[in-house]
PDB file of N, CA and C in Angstrom:
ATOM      1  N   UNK A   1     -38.860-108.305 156.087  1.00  0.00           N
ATOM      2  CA  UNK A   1     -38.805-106.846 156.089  1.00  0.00           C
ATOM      3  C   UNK A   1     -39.749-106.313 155.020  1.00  0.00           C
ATOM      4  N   UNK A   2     -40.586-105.305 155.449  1.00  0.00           N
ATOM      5  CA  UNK A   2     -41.125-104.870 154.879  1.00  0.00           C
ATOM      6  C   UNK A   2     -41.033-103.421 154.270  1.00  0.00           C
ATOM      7  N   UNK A   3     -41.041-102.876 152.573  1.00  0.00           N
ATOM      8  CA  UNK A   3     -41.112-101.707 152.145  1.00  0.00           C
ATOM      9  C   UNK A   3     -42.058-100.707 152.193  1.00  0.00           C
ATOM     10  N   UNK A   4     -42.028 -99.424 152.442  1.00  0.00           N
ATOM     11  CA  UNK A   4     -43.179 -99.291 152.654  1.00  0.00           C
ATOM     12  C   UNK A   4     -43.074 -97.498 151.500  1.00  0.00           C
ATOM     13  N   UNK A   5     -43.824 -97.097 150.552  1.00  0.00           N
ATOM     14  CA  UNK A   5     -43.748 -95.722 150.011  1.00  0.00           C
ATOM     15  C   UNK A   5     -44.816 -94.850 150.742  1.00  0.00           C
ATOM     16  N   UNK A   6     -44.459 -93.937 151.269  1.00  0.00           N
ATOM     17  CA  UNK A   6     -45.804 -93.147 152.093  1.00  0.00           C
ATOM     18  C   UNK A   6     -46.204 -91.825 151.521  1.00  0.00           C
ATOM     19  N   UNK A   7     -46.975 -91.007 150.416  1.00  0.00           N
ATOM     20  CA  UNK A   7     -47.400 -89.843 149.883  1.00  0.00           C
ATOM     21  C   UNK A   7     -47.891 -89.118 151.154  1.00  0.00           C
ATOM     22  N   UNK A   8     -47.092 -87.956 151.143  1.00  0.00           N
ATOM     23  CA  UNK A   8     -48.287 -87.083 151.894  1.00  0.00           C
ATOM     24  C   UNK A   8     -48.959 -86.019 151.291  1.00  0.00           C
ATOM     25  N   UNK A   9     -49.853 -85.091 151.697  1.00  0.00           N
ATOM     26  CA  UNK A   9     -50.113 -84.155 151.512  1.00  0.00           C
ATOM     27  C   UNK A   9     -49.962 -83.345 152.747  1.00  0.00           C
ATOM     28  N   UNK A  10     -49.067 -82.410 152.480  1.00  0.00           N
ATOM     29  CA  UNK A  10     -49.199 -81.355 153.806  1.00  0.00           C
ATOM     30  C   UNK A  10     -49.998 -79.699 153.372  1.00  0.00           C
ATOM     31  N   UNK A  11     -50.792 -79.277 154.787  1.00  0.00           N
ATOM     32  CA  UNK A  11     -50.875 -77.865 155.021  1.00  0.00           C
ATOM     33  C   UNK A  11     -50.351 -77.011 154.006  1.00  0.00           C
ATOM     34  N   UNK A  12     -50.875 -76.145 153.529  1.00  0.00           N
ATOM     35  CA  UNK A  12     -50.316 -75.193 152.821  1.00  0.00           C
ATOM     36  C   UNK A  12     -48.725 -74.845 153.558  1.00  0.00           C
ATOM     37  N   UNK A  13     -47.602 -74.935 152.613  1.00  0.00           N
ATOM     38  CA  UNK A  13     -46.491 -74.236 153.277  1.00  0.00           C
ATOM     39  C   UNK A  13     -45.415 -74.766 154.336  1.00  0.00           C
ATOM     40  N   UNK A  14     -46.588 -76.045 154.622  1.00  0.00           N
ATOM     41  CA  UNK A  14     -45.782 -76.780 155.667  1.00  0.00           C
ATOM     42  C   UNK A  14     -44.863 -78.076 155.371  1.00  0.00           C
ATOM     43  N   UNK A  15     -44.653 -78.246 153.735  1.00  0.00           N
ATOM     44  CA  UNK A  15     -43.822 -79.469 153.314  1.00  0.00           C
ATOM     45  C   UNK A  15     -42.609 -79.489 154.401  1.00  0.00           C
ATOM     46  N   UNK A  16     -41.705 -78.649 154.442  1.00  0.00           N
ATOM     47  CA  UNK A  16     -40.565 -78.496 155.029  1.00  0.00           C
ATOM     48  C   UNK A  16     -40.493 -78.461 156.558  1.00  0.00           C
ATOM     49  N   UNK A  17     -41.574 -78.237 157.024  1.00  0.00           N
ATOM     50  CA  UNK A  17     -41.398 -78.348 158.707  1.00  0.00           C
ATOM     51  C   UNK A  17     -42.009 -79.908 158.731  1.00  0.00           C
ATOM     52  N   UNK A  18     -43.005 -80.983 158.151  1.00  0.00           N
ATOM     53  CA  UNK A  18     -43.056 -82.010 158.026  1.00  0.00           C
ATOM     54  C   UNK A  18     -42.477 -82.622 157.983  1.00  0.00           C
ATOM     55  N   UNK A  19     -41.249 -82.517 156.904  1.00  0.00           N
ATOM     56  CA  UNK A  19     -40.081 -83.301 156.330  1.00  0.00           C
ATOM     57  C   UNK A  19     -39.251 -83.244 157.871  1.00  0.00           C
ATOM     58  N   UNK A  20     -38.889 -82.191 158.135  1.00  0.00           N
ATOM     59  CA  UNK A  20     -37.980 -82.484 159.426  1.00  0.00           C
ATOM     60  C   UNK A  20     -38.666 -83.063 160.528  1.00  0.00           C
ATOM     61  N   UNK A  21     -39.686 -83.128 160.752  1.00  0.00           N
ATOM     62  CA  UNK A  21     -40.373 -84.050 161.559  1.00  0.00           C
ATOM     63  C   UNK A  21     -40.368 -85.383 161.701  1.00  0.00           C
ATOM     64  N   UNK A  22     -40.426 -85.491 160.133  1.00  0.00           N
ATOM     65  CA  UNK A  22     -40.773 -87.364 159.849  1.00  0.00           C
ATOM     66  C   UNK A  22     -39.152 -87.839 160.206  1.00  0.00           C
ATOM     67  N   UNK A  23     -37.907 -86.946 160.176  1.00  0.00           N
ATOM     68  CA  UNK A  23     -37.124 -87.739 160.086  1.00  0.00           C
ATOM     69  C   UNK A  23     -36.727 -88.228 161.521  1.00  0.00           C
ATOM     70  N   UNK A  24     -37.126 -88.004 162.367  1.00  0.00           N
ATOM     71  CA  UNK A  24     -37.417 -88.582 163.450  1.00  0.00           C
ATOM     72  C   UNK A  24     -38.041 -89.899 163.694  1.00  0.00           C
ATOM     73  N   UNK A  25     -38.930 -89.966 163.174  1.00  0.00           N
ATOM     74  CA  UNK A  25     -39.802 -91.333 163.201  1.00  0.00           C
ATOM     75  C   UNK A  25     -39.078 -92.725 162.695  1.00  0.00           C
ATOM     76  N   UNK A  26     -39.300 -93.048 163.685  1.00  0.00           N
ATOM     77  CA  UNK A  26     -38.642 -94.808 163.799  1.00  0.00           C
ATOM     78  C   UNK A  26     -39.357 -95.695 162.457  1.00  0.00           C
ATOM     79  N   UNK A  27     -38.281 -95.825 161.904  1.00  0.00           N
ATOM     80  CA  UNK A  27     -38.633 -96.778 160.844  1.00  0.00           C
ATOM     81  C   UNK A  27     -38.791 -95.847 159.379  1.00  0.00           C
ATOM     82  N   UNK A  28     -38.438 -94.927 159.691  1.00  0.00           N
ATOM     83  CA  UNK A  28     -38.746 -94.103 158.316  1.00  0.00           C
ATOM     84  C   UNK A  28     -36.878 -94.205 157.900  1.00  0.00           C
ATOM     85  N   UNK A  29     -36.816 -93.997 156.578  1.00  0.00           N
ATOM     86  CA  UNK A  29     -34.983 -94.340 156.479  1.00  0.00           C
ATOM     87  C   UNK A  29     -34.794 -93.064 154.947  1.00  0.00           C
ATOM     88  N   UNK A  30     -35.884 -92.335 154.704  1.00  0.00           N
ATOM     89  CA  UNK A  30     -35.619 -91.724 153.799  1.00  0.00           C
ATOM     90  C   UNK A  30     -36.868 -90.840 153.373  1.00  0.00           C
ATOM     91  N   UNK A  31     -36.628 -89.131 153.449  1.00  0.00           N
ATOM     92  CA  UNK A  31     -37.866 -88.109 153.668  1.00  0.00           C
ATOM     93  C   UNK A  31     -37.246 -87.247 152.121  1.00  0.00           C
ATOM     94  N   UNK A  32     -38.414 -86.931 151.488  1.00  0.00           N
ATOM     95  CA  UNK A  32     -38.279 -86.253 150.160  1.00  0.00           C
ATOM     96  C   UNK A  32     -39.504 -85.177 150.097  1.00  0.00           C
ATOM     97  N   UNK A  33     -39.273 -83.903 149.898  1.00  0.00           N
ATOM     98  CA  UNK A  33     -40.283 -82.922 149.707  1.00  0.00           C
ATOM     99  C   UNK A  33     -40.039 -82.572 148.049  1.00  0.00           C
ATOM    100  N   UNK A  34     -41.655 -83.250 147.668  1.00  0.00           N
ATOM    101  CA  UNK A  34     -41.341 -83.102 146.163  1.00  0.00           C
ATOM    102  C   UNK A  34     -42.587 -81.933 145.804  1.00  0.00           C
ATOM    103  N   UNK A  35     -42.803 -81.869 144.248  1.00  0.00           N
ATOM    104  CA  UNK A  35     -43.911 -80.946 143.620  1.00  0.00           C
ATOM    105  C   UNK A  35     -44.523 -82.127 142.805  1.00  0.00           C
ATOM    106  N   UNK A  36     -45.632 -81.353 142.906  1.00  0.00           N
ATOM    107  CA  UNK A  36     -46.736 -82.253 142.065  1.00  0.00           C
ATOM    108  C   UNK A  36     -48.166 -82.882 143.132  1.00  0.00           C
ATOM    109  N   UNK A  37     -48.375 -83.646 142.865  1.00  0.00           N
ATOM    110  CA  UNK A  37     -49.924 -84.131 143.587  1.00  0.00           C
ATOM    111  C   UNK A  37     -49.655 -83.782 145.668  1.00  0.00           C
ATOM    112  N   UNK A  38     -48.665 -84.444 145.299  1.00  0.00           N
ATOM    113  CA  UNK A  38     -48.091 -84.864 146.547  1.00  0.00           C
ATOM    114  C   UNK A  38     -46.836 -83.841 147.181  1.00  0.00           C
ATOM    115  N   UNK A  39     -46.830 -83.096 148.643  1.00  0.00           N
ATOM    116  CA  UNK A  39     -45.688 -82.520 149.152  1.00  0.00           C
ATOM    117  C   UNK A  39     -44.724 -83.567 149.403  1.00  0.00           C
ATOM    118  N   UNK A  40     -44.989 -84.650 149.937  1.00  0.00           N
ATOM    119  CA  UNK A  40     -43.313 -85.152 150.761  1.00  0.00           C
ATOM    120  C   UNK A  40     -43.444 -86.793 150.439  1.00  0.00           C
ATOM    121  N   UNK A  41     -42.773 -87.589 150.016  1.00  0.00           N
ATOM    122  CA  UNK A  41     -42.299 -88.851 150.097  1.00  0.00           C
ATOM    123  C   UNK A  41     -41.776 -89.474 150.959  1.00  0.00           C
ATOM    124  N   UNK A  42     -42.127 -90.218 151.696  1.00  0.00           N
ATOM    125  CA  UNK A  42     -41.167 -90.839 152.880  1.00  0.00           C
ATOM    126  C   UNK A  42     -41.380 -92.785 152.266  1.00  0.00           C
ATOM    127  N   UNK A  43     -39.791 -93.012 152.544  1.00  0.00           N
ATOM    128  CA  UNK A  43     -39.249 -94.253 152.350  1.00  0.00           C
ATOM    129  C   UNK A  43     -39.561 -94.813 153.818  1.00  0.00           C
ATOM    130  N   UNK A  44     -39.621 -96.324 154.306  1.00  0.00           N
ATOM    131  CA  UNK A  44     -40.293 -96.456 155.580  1.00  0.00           C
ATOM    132  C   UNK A  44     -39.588 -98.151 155.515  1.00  0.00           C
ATOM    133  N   UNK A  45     -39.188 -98.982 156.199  1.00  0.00           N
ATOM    134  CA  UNK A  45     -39.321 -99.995 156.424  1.00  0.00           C
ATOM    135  C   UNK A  45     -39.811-100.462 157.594  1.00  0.00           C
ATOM    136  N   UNK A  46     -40.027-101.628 157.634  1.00  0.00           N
ATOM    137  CA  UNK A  46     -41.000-102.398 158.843  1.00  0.00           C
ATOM    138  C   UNK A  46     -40.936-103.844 158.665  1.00  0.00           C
ATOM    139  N   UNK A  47     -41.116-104.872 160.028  1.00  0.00           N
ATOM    140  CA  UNK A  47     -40.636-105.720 160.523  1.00  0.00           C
ATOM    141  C   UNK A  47     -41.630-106.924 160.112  1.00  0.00           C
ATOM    142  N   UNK A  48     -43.186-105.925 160.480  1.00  0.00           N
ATOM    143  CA  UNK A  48     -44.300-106.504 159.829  1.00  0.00           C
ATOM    144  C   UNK A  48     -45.431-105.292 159.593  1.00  0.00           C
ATOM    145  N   UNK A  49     -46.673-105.879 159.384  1.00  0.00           N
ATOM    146  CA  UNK A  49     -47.851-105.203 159.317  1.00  0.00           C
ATOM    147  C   UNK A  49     -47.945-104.176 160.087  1.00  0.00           C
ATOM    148  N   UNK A  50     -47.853-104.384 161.309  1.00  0.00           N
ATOM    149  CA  UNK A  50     -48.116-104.050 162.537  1.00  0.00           C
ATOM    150  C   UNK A  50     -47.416-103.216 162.694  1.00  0.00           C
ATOM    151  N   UNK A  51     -45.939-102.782 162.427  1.00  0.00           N
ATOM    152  CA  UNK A  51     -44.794-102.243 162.936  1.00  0.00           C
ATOM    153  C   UNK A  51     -45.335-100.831 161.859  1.00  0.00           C
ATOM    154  N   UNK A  52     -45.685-101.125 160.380  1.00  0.00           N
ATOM    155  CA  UNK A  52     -46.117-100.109 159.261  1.00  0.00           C
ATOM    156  C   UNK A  52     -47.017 -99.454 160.027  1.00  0.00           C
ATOM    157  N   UNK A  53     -48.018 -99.987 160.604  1.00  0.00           N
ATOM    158  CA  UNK A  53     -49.109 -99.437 161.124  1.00  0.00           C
ATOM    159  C   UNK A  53     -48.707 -98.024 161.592  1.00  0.00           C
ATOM    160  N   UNK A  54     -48.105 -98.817 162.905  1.00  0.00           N
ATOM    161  CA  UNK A  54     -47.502 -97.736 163.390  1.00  0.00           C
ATOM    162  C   UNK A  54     -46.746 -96.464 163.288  1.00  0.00           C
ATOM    163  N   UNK A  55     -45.491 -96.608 162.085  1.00  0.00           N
ATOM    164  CA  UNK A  55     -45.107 -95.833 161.088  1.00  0.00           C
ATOM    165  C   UNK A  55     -46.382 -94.478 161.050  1.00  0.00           C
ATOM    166  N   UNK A  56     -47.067 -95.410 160.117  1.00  0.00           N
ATOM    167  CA  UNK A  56     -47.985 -94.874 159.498  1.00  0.00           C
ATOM    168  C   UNK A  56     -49.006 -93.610 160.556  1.00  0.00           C
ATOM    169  N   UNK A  57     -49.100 -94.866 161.420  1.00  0.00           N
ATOM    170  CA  UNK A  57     -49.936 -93.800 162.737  1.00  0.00           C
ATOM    171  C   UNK A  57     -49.528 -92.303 162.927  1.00  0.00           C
ATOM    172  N   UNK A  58     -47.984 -92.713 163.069  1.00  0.00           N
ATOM    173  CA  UNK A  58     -47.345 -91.525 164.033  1.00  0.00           C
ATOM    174  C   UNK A  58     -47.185 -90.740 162.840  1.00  0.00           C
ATOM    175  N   UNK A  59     -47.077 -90.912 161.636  1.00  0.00           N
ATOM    176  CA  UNK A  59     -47.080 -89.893 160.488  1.00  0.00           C
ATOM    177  C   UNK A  59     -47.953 -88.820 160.534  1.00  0.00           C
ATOM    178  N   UNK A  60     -49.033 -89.914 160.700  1.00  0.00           N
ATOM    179  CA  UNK A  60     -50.844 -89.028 160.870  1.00  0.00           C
ATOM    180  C   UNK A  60     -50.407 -87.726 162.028  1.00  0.00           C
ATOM    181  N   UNK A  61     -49.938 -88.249 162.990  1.00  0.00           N
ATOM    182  CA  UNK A  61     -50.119 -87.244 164.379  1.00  0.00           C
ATOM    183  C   UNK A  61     -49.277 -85.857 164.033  1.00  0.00           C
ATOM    184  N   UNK A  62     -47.831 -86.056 162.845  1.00  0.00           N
ATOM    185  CA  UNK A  62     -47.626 -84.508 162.661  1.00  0.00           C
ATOM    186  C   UNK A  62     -48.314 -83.535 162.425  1.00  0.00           C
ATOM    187  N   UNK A  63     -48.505 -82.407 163.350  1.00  0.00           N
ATOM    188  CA  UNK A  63     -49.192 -81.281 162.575  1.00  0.00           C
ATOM    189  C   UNK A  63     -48.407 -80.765 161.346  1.00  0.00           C
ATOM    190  N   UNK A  64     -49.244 -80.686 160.721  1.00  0.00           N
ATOM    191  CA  UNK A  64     -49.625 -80.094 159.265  1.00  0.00           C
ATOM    192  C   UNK A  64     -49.458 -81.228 157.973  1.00  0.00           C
ATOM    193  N   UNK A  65     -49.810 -82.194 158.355  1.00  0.00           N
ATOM    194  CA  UNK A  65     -49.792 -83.146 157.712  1.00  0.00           C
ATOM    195  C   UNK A  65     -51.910 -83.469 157.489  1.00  0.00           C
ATOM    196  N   UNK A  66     -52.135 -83.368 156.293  1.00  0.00           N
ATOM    197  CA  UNK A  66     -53.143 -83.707 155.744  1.00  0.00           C
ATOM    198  C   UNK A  66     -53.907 -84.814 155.365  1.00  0.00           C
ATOM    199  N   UNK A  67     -52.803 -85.396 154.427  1.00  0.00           N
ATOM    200  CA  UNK A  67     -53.482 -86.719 153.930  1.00  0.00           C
ATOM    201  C   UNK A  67     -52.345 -87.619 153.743  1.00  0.00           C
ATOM    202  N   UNK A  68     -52.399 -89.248 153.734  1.00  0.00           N
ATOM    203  CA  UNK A  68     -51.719 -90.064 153.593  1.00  0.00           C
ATOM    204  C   UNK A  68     -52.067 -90.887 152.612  1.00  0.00           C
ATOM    205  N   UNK A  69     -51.009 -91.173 151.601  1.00  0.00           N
ATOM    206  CA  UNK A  69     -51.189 -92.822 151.221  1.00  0.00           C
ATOM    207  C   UNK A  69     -50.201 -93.873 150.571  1.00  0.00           C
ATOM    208  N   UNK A  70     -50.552 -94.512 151.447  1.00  0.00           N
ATOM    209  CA  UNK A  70     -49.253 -95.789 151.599  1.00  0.00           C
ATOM    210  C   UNK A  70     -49.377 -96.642 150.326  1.00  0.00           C
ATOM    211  N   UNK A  71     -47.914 -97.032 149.735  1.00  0.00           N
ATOM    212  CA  UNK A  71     -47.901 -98.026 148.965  1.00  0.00           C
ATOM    213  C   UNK A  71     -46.879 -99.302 149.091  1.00  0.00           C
ATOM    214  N   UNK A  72     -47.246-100.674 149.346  1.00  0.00           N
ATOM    215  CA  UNK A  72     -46.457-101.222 150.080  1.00  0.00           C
ATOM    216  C   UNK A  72     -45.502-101.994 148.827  1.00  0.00           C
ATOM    217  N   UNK A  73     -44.047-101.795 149.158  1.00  0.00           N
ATOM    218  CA  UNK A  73     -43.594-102.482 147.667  1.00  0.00           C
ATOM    219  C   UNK A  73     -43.588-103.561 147.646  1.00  0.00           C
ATOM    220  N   UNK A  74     -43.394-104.331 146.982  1.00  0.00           N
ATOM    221  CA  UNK A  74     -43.237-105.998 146.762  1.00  0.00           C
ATOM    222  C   UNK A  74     -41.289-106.439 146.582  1.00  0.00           C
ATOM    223  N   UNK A  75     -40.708-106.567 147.336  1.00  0.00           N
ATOM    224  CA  UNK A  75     -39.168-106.546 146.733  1.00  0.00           C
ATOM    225  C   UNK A  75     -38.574-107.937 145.740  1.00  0.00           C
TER     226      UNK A  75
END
C-alpha cells in the first residue's frame, strides 16, 4: 500500500467546491482546505504506482483545480 500527500492549488475561490469534489475520488481517504502556499491537501492511498497515477489523473480533471504536487510517503 501505498501513501500518497497531494498539494493543490486551486482557481481563485474555488478551494471549497474542489474539496467536495475530490471527496469522491477513489482512493482519496482524506480532503483538507488549508491557507498558505497551497488551497487543499488530499490524503490518497494506492495499491501501486499505477493506481496513484490515476488518483492523481482524475485530480487534474477537476475544474478549478490548477496545480498539483504529489509527495509519496515512505511508511
Amino acid at each position: 500500500m501505498m501513501t500518497a500527500y497531494i498539494l493543490l492549488k486551486t482557481v481563485i475561490a474555488k478551494e471549497h467546491e474542489v474539496a467536495q469534489a475530490l471527496r469522491g475520488v477513489r482512493g482519496i481517504i482524506e480532503v483538507k482546505v488549508v491557507f498558505g502556499e497551497y488551497d487543499v491537501v488530499v490524503k490518497a492511498q494506492a495499491e501501486n504506482a499505477r493506481e496513484l497515477d490515476e488518483i492523481v489523473t482524475s485530480i487534474r480533471r477537476i475544474n478549478g483545480v490548477a496545480v498539483t504536487s504529489t509527495l509519496i510517503a515512505s511508511d
